[in-house]
C-alpha atoms as a PDB file:
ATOM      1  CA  UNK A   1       0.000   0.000   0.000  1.00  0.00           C
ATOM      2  CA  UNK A   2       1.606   2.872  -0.932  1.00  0.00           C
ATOM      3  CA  UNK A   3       1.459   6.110   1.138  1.00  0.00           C
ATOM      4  CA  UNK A   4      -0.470   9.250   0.337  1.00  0.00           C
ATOM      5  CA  UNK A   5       0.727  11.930  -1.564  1.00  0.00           C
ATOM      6  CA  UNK A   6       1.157  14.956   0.443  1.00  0.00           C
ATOM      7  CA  UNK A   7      -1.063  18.027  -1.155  1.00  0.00           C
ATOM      8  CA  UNK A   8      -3.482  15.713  -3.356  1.00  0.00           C
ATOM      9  CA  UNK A   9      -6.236  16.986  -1.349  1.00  0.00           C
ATOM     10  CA  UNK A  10      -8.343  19.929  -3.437  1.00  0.00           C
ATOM     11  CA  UNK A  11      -8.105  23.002  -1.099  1.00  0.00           C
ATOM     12  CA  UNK A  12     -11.679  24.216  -0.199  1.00  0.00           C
ATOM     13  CA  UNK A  13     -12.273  27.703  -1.512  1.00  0.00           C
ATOM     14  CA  UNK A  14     -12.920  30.419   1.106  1.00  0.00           C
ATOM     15  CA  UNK A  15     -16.377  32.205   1.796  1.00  0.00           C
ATOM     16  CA  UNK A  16     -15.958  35.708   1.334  1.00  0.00           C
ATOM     17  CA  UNK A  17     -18.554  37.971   3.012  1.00  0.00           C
ATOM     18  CA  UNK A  18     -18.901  41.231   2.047  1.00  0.00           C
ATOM     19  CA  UNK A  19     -19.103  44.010   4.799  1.00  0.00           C
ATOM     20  CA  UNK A  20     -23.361  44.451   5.131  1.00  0.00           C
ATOM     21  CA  UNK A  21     -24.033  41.495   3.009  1.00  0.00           C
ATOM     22  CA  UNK A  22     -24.347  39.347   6.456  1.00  0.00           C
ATOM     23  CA  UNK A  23     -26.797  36.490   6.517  1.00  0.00           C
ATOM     24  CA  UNK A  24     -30.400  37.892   6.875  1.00  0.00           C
ATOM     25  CA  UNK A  25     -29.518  41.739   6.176  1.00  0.00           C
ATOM     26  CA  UNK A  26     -31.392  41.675   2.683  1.00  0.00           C
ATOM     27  CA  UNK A  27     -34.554  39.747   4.059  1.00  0.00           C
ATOM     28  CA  UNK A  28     -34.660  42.468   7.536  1.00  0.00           C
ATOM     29  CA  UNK A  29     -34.020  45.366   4.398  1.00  0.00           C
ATOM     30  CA  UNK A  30     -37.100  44.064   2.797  1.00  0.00           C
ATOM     31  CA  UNK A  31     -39.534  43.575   5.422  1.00  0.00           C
ATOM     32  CA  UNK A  32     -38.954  47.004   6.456  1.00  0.00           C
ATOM     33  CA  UNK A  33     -39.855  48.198   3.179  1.00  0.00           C
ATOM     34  CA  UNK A  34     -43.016  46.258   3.145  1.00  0.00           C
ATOM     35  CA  UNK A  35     -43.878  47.233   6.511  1.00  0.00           C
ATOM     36  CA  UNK A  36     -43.444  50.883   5.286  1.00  0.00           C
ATOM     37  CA  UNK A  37     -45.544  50.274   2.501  1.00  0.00           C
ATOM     38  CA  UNK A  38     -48.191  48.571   4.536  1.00  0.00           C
ATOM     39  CA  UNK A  39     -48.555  51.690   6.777  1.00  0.00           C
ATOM     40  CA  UNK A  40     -48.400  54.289   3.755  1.00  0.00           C
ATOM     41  CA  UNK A  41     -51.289  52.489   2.012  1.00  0.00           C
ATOM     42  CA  UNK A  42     -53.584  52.339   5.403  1.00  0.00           C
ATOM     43  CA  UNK A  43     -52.827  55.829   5.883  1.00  0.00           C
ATOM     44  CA  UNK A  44     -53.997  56.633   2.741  1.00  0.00           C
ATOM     45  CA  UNK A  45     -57.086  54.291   3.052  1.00  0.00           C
ATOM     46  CA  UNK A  46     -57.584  55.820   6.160  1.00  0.00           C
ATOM     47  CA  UNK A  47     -57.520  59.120   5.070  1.00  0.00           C
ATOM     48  CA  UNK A  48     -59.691  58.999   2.252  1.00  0.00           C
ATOM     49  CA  UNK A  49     -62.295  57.490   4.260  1.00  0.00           C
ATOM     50  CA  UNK A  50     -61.744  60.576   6.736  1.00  0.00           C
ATOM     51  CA  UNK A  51     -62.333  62.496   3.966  1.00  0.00           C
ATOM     52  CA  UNK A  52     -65.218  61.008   2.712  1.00  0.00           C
ATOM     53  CA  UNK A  53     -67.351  60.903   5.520  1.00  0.00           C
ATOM     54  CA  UNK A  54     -66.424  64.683   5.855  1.00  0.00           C
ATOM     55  CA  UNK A  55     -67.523  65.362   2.651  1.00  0.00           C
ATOM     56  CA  UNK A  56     -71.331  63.002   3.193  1.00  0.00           C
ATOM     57  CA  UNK A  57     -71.564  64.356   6.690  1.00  0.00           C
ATOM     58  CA  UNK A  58     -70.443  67.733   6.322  1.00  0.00           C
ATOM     59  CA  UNK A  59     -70.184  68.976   3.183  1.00  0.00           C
ATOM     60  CA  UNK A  60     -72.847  67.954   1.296  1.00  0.00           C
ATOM     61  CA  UNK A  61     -75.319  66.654   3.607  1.00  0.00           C
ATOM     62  CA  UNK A  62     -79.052  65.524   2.722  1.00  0.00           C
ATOM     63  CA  UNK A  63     -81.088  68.182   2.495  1.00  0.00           C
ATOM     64  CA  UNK A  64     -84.928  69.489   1.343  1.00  0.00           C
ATOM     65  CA  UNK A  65     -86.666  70.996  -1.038  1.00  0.00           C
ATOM     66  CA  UNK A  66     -88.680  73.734   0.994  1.00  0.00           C
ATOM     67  CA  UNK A  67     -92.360  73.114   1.354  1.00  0.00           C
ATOM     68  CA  UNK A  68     -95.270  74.495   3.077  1.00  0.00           C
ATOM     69  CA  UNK A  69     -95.390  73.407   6.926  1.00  0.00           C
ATOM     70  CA  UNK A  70     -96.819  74.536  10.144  1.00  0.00           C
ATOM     71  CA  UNK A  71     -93.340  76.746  11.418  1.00  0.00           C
ATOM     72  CA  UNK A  72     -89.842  77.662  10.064  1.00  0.00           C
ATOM     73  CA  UNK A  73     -87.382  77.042  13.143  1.00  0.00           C
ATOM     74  CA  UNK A  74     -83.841  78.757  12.601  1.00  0.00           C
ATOM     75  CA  UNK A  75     -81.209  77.377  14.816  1.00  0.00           C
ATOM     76  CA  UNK A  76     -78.576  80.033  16.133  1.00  0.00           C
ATOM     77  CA  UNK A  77     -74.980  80.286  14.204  1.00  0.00           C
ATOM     78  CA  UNK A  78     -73.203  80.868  11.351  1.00  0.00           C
ATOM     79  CA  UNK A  79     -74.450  84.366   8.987  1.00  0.00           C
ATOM     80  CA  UNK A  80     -77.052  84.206   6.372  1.00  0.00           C
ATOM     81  CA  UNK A  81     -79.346  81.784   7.961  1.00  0.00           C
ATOM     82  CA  UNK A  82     -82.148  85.033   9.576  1.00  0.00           C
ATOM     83  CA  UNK A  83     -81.592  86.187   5.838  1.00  0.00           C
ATOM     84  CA  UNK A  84     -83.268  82.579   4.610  1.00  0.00           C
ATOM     85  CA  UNK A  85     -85.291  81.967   7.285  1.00  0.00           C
ATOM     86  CA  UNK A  86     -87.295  85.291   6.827  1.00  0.00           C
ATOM     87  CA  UNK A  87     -87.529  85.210   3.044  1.00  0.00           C
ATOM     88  CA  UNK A  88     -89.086  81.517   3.347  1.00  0.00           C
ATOM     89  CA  UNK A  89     -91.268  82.797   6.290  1.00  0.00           C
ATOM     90  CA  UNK A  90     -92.439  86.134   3.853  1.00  0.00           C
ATOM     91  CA  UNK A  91     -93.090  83.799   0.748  1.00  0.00           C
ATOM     92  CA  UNK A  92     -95.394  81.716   2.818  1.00  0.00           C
ATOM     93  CA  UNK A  93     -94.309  78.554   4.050  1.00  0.00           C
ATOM     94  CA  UNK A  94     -95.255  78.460   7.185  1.00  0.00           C
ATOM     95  CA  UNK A  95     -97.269  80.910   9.728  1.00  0.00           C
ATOM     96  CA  UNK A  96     -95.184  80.682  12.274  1.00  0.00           C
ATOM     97  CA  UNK A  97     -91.113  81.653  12.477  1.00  0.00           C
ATOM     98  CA  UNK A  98     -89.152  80.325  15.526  1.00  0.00           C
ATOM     99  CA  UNK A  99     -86.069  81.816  16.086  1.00  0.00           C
ATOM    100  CA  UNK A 100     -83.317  80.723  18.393  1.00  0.00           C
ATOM    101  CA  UNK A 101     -81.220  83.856  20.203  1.00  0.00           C
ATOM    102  CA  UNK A 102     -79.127  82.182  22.639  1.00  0.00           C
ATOM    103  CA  UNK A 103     -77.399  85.129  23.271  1.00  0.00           C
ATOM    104  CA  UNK A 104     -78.272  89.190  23.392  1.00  0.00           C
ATOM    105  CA  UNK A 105     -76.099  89.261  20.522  1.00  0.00           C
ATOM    106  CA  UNK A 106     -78.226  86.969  18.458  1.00  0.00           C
ATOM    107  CA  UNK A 107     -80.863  88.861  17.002  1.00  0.00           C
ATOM    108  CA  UNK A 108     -84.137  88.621  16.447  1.00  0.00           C
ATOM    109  CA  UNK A 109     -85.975  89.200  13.013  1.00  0.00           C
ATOM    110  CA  UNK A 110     -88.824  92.553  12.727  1.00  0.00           C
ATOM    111  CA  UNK A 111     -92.229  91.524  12.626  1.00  0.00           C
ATOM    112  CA  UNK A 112     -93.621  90.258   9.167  1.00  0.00           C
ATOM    113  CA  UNK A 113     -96.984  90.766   8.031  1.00  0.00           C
ATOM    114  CA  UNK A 114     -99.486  87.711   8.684  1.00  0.00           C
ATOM    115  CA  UNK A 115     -96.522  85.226   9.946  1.00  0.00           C
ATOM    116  CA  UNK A 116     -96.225  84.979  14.253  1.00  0.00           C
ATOM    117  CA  UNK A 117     -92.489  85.352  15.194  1.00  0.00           C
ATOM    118  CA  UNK A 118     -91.083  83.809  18.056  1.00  0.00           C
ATOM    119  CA  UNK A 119     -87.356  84.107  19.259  1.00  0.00           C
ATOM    120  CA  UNK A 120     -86.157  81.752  21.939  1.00  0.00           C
ATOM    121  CA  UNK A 121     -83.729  80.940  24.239  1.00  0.00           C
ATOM    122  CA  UNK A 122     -82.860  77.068  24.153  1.00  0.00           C
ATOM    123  CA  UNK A 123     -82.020  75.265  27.246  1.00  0.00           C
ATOM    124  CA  UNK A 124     -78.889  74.544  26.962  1.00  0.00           C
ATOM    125  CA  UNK A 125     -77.462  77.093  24.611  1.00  0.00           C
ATOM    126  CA  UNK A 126     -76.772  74.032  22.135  1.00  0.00           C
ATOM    127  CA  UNK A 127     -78.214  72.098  19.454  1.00  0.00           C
ATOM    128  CA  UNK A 128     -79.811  69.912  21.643  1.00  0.00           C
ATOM    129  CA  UNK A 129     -81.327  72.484  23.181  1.00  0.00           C
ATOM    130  CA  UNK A 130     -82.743  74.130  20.246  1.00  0.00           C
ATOM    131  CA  UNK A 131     -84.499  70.348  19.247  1.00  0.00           C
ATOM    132  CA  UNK A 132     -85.862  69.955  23.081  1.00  0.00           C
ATOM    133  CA  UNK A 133     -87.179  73.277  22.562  1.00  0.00           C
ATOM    134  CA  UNK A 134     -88.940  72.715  18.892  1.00  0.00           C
ATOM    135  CA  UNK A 135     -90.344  69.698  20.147  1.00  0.00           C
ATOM    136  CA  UNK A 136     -92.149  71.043  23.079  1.00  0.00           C
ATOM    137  CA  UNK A 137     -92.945  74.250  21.336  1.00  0.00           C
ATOM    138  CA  UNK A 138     -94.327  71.401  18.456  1.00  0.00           C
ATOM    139  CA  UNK A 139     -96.616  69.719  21.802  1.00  0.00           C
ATOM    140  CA  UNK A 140     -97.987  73.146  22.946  1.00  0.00           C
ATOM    141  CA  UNK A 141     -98.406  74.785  18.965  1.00  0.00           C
ATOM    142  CA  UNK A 142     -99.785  71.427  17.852  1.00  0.00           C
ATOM    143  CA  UNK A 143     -97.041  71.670  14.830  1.00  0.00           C
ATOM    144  CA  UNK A 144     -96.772  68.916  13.112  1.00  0.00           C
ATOM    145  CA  UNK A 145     -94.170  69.668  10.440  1.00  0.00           C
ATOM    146  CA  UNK A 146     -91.316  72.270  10.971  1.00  0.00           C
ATOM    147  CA  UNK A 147     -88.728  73.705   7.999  1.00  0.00           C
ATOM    148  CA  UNK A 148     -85.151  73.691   9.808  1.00  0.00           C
ATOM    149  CA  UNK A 149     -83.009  76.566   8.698  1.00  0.00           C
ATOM    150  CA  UNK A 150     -79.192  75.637   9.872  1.00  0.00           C
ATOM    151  CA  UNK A 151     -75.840  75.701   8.030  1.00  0.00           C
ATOM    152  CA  UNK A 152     -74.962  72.981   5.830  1.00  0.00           C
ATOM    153  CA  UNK A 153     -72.333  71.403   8.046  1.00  0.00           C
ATOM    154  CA  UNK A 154     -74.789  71.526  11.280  1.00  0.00           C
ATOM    155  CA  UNK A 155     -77.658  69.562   9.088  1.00  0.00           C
ATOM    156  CA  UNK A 156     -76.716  65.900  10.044  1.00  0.00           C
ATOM    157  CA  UNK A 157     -76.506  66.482  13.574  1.00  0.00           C
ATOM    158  CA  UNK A 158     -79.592  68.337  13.688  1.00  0.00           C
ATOM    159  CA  UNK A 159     -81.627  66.161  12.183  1.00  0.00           C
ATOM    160  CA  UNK A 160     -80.081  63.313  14.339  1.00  0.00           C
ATOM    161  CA  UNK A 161     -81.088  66.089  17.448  1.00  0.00           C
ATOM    162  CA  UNK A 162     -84.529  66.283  16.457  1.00  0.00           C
ATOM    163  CA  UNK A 163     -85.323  62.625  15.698  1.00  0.00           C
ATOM    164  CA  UNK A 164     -84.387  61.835  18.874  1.00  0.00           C
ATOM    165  CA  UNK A 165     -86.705  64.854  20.363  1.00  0.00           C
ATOM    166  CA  UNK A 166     -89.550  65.696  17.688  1.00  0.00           C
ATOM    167  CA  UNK A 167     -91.816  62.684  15.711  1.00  0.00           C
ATOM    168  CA  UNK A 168     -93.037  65.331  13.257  1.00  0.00           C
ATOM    169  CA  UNK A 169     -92.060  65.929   9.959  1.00  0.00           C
ATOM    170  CA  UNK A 170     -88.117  67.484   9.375  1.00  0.00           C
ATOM    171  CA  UNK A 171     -87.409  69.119   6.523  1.00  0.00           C
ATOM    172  CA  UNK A 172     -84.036  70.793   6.470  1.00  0.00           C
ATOM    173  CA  UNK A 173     -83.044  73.503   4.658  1.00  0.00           C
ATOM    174  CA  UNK A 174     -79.303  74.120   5.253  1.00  0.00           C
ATOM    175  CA  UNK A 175     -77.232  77.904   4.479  1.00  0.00           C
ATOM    176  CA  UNK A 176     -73.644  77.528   3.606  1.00  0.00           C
ATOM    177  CA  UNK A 177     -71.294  78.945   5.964  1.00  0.00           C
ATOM    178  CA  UNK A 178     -68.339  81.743   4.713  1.00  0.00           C
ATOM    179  CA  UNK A 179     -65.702  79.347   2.716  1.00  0.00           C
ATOM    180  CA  UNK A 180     -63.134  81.161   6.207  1.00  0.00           C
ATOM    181  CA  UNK A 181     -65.726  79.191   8.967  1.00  0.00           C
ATOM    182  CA  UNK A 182     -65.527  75.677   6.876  1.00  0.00           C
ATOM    183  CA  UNK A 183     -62.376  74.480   9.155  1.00  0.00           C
ATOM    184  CA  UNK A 184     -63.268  75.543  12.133  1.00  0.00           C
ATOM    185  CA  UNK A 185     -66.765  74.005  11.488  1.00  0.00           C
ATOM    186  CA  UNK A 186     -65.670  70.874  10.706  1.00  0.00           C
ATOM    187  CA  UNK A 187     -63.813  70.058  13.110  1.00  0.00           C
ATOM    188  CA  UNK A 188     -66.149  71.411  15.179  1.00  0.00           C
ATOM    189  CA  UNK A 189     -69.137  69.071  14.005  1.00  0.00           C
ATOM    190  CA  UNK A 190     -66.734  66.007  14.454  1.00  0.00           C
ATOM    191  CA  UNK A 191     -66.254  66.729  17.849  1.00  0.00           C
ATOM    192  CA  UNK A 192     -69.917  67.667  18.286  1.00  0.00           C
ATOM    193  CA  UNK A 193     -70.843  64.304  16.535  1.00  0.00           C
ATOM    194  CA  UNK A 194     -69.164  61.836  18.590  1.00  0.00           C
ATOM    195  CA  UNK A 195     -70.229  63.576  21.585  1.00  0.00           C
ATOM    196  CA  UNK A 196     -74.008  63.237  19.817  1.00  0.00           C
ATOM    197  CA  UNK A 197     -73.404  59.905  19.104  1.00  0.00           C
ATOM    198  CA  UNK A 198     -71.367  58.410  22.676  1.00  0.00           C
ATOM    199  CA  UNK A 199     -71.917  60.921  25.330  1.00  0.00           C
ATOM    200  CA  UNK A 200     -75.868  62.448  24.756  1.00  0.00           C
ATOM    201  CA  UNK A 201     -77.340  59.887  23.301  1.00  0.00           C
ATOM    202  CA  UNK A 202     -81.230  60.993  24.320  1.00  0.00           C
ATOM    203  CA  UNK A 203     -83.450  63.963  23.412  1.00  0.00           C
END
């Protein structure tokens, strides 16, 4: 038997490894970027969902044709809605015109020929209060339809407001706020929403 030759053995080629080119690196790399991606394309889900329940909510709420009923009701707030509510009132609509002064600052409308006008102070000095107010002014007037005058982001709560409150018949008949209030209003409304919707959930 003959012995082995020294060196007939192939030498094994070395690994090289490349500096950041370590086992795992590329696969960490690109989870990241997927993770990123997942939370880019939620936030963009996300926000056009924001923005399109603004929009229904908010922006271009349902709203009515004006038709005769027993009394206009204007709800105190943003300008041109005494403007509406008295032209509506002096083409005929309704005999009666309700309107809500919450403050001494709010004012209230002259007397028009053959239409009663009433200006209130709701208890609280809130939506809510205007709807508790309309519906027991509806139990002692015997009204049993009222024409809402409000601003156009205010309409979906206060319809919500006065189903809970009033069984009559709602029309609404919204005024759009200065394009300067739309911000402030709508992030006003969201607030005032949820706290419609979770915290004062009755009349």
């Amino acid at each position: 038997m003959s012995a082995p030759v020294e060196g007939s053995a192939k030498p094994r080629r070395a690994t090289s490894t490349r500096p950041g080119r370590g086992p795992g690196k590329g696969s960490a790399r690109g989870t990241g970027r997927r993770r990123r991606t997942t939370v880019a394309v939620a936030l963009g889900v996300s926000s056009l969902l924001f923005l399109g329940a603004t929009a229904r909510l908010f922006v271009f709420p349902g709203r009515d044709e004006p038709a005769p009923v027993d009394a206009i009701v204007m709800f105190a707030g943003s300008p041109g809605r005494i403007e509406h509510a008295v032209a509506l009132a002096e083409a005929g609509y309704a005999p009666t015109l309700a309107v809500s002064v919450p403050t001494v600052d709010d004012p209230c409308p002259p007397p028009i020929p053959g239409v009663e006008v009433i200006c209130f102070a709701p208890d609280p000095l809130t939506t809510q209060g205007e709807s508790r107010w309309t519906a027991a002014a509806a139990a002692r007037y015997g009204w049993r339809s009222v024409l809402v005058i409000t601003s156009t982001s205010q309409t979906t709560r206060a319809r919500l407001r006065l189903a809970r409150c009033y069984p009559g018949q709602v029309l609404m008949s919204p005024v759009s706020p200065p394009r300067r209030m739309w911000p402030y209003m709508i992030a006003y409304e969201w607030a005032a929403m949820g706290k419609a919707l979770v915290v004062q959930r009755e009349c």
